[in-house]
C-alpha atoms as a PDB file:
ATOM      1  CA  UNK A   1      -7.559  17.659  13.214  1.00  0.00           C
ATOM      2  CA  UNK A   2      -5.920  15.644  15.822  1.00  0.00           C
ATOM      3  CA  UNK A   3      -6.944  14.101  18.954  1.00  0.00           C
ATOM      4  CA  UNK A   4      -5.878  13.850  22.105  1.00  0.00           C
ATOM      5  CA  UNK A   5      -7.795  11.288  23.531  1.00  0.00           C
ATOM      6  CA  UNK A   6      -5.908   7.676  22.150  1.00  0.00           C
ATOM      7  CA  UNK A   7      -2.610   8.907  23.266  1.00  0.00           C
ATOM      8  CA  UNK A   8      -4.066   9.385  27.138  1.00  0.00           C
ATOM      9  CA  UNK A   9      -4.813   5.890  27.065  1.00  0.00           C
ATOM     10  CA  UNK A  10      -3.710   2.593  26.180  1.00  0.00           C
ATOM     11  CA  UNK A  11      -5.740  -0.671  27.748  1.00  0.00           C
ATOM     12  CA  UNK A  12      -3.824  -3.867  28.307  1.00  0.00           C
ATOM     13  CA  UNK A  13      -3.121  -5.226  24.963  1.00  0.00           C
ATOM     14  CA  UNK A  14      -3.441  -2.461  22.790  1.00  0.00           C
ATOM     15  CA  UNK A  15      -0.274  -1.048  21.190  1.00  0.00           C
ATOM     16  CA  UNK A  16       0.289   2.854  20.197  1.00  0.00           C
ATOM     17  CA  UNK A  17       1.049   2.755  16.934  1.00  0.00           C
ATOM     18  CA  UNK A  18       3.726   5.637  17.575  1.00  0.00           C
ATOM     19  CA  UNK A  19       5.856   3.472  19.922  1.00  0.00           C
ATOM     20  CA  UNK A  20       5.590   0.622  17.471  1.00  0.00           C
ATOM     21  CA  UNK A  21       3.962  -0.641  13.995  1.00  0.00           C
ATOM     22  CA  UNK A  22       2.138  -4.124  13.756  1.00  0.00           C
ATOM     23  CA  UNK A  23       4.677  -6.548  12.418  1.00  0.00           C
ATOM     24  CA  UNK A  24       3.710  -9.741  10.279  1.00  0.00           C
ATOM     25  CA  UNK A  25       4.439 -12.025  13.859  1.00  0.00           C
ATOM     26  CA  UNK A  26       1.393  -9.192  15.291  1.00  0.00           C
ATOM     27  CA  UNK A  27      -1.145  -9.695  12.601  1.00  0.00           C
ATOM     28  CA  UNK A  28      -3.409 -12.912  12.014  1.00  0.00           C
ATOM     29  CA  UNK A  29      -3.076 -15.576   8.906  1.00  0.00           C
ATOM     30  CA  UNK A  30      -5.128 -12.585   6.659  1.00  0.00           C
ATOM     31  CA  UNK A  31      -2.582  -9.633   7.673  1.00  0.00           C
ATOM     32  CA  UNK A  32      -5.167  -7.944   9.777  1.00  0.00           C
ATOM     33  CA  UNK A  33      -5.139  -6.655  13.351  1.00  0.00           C
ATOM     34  CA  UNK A  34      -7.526  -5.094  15.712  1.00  0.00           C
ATOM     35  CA  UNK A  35      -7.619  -0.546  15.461  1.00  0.00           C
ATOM     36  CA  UNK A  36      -9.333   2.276  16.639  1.00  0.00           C
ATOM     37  CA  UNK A  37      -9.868   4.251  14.025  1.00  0.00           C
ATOM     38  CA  UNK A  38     -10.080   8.054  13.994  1.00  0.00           C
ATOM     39  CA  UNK A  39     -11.087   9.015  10.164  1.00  0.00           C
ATOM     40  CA  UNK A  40     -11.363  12.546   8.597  1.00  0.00           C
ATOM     41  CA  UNK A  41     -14.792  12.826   9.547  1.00  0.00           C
ATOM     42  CA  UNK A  42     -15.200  10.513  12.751  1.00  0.00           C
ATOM     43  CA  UNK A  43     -14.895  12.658  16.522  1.00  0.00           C
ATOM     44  CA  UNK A  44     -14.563   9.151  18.135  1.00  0.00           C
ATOM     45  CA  UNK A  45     -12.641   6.557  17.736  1.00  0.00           C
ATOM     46  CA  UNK A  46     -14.188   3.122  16.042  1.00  0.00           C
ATOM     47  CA  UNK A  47     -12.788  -0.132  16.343  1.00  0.00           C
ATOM     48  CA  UNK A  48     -12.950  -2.741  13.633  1.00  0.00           C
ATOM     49  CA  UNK A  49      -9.890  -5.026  11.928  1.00  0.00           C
ATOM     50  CA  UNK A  50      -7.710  -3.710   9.057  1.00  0.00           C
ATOM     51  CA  UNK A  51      -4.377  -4.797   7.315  1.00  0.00           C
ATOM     52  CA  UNK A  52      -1.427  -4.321   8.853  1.00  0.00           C
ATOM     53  CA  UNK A  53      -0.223  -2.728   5.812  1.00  0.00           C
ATOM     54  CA  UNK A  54      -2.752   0.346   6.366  1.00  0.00           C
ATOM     55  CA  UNK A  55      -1.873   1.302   9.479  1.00  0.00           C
ATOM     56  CA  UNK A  56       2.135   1.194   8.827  1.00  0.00           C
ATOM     57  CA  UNK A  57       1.111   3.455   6.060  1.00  0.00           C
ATOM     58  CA  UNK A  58      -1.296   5.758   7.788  1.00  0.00           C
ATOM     59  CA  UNK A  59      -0.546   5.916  11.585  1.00  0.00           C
ATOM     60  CA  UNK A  60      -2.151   9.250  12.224  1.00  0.00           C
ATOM     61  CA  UNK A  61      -5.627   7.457  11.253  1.00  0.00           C
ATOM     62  CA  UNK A  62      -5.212   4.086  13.362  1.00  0.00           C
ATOM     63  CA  UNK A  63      -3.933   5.368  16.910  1.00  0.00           C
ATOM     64  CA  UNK A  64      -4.095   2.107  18.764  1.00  0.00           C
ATOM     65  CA  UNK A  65      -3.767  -1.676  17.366  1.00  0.00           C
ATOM     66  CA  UNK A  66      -4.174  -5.135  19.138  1.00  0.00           C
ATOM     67  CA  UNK A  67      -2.910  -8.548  17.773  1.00  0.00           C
ATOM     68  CA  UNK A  68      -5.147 -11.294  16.419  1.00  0.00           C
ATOM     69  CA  UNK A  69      -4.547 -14.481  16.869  1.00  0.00           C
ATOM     70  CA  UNK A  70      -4.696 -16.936  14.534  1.00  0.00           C
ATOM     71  CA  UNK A  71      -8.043 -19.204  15.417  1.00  0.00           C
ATOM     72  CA  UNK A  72      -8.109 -23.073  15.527  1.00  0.00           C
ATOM     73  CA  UNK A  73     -10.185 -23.009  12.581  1.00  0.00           C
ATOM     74  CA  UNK A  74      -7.625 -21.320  10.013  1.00  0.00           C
ATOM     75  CA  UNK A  75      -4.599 -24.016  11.289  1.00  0.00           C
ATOM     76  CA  UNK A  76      -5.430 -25.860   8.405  1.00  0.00           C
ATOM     77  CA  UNK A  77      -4.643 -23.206   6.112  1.00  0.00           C
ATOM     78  CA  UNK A  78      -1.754 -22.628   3.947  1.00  0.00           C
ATOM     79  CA  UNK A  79      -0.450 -18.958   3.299  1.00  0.00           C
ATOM     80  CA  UNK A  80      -1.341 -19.309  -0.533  1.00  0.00           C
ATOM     81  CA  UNK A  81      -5.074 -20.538   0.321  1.00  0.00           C
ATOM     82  CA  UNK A  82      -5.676 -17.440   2.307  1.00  0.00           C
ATOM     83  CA  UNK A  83      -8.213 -14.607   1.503  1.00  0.00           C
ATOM     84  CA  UNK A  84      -6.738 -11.553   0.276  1.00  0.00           C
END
Protein backbone atom coordinates (compact mmCIF):
# COMPACT_ATOMS: atom_id res chain seq x y z
CA UNK A 1 0.00 0.00 0.00
CA UNK A 2 1.45 3.29 -0.80
CA UNK A 3 1.06 6.68 0.44
CA UNK A 4 0.63 9.77 -0.75
CA UNK A 5 1.25 11.90 1.96
CA UNK A 6 5.54 12.12 2.16
CA UNK A 7 5.73 12.93 -1.43
CA UNK A 8 3.25 16.23 -0.84
CA UNK A 9 5.72 17.41 1.45
CA UNK A 10 9.20 17.91 2.14
CA UNK A 11 10.28 20.43 5.25
CA UNK A 12 13.55 22.28 5.01
CA UNK A 13 16.18 19.75 5.42
CA UNK A 14 14.61 16.68 4.67
CA UNK A 15 15.56 14.91 1.42
CA UNK A 16 13.07 12.58 -0.78
CA UNK A 17 14.69 9.65 -1.01
CA UNK A 18 13.43 9.37 -4.78
CA UNK A 19 15.33 12.50 -5.91
CA UNK A 20 18.37 11.28 -4.05
CA UNK A 21 19.87 8.42 -1.62
CA UNK A 22 21.87 9.37 1.64
CA UNK A 23 25.51 9.23 0.71
CA UNK A 24 28.38 8.37 3.30
CA UNK A 25 29.26 12.59 3.31
CA UNK A 26 25.02 12.63 4.48
CA UNK A 27 25.19 10.14 7.26
CA UNK A 28 26.89 10.63 10.81
CA UNK A 29 30.31 8.78 12.14
CA UNK A 30 27.75 5.43 12.80
CA UNK A 31 26.24 5.46 9.07
CA UNK A 32 22.89 6.58 10.29
CA UNK A 33 20.57 9.40 9.24
CA UNK A 34 17.33 10.82 10.32
CA UNK A 35 13.73 8.88 8.30
CA UNK A 36 10.23 8.79 8.34
CA UNK A 37 9.34 5.59 8.20
CA UNK A 38 6.21 4.13 6.61
CA UNK A 39 6.34 0.15 7.50
CA UNK A 40 3.95 -2.64 6.27
CA UNK A 41 1.75 -2.12 9.03
CA UNK A 42 2.24 1.68 10.09
CA UNK A 43 -0.69 4.38 8.37
CA UNK A 44 1.69 7.21 9.53
CA UNK A 45 4.83 7.96 9.11
CA UNK A 46 7.45 7.56 12.27
CA UNK A 47 10.62 9.16 12.53
CA UNK A 48 13.61 7.62 14.22
CA UNK A 49 17.52 7.12 12.81
CA UNK A 50 18.54 4.14 10.63
CA UNK A 51 21.64 3.18 8.42
CA UNK A 52 22.11 4.65 5.43
CA UNK A 53 22.51 1.33 4.00
CA UNK A 54 18.64 0.50 4.71
CA UNK A 55 17.16 3.09 3.12
CA UNK A 56 19.40 2.82 -0.26
CA UNK A 57 18.10 -0.66 -0.09
CA UNK A 58 14.48 -0.10 0.73
CA UNK A 59 13.34 3.41 -0.45
CA UNK A 60 9.67 2.63 -0.68
CA UNK A 61 9.80 2.15 3.32
CA UNK A 62 11.93 5.39 4.28
CA UNK A 63 10.23 8.28 2.14
CA UNK A 64 12.09 11.21 3.58
CA UNK A 65 15.79 11.35 5.23
CA UNK A 66 17.72 14.25 7.00
CA UNK A 67 21.55 14.36 7.65
CA UNK A 68 23.17 13.97 11.05
CA UNK A 69 25.85 15.63 11.97
CA UNK A 70 28.59 14.37 13.52
CA UNK A 71 28.49 15.79 17.41
CA UNK A 72 31.51 17.33 19.27
CA UNK A 73 31.54 14.43 21.40
CA UNK A 74 32.34 11.62 18.68
CA UNK A 75 35.48 14.03 17.14
CA UNK A 76 37.60 11.99 19.07
CA UNK A 77 36.69 8.94 17.41
CA UNK A 78 38.39 6.93 14.87
CA UNK A 79 36.30 5.06 12.09
CA UNK A 80 37.55 1.58 13.49
CA UNK A 81 36.44 2.55 17.23
CA UNK A 82 32.95 3.19 16.07
CA UNK A 83 29.77 1.20 17.06
CA UNK A 84 28.47 -0.97 14.49
Amino acid sequence: MKFDYPNQIQPDGWVRTADRKPTKADRNNIGQVVVVWFGKHTRRGDVHTADGWRVRAIPDEYPLWAPIPNGPWRKDLKEDQTPR
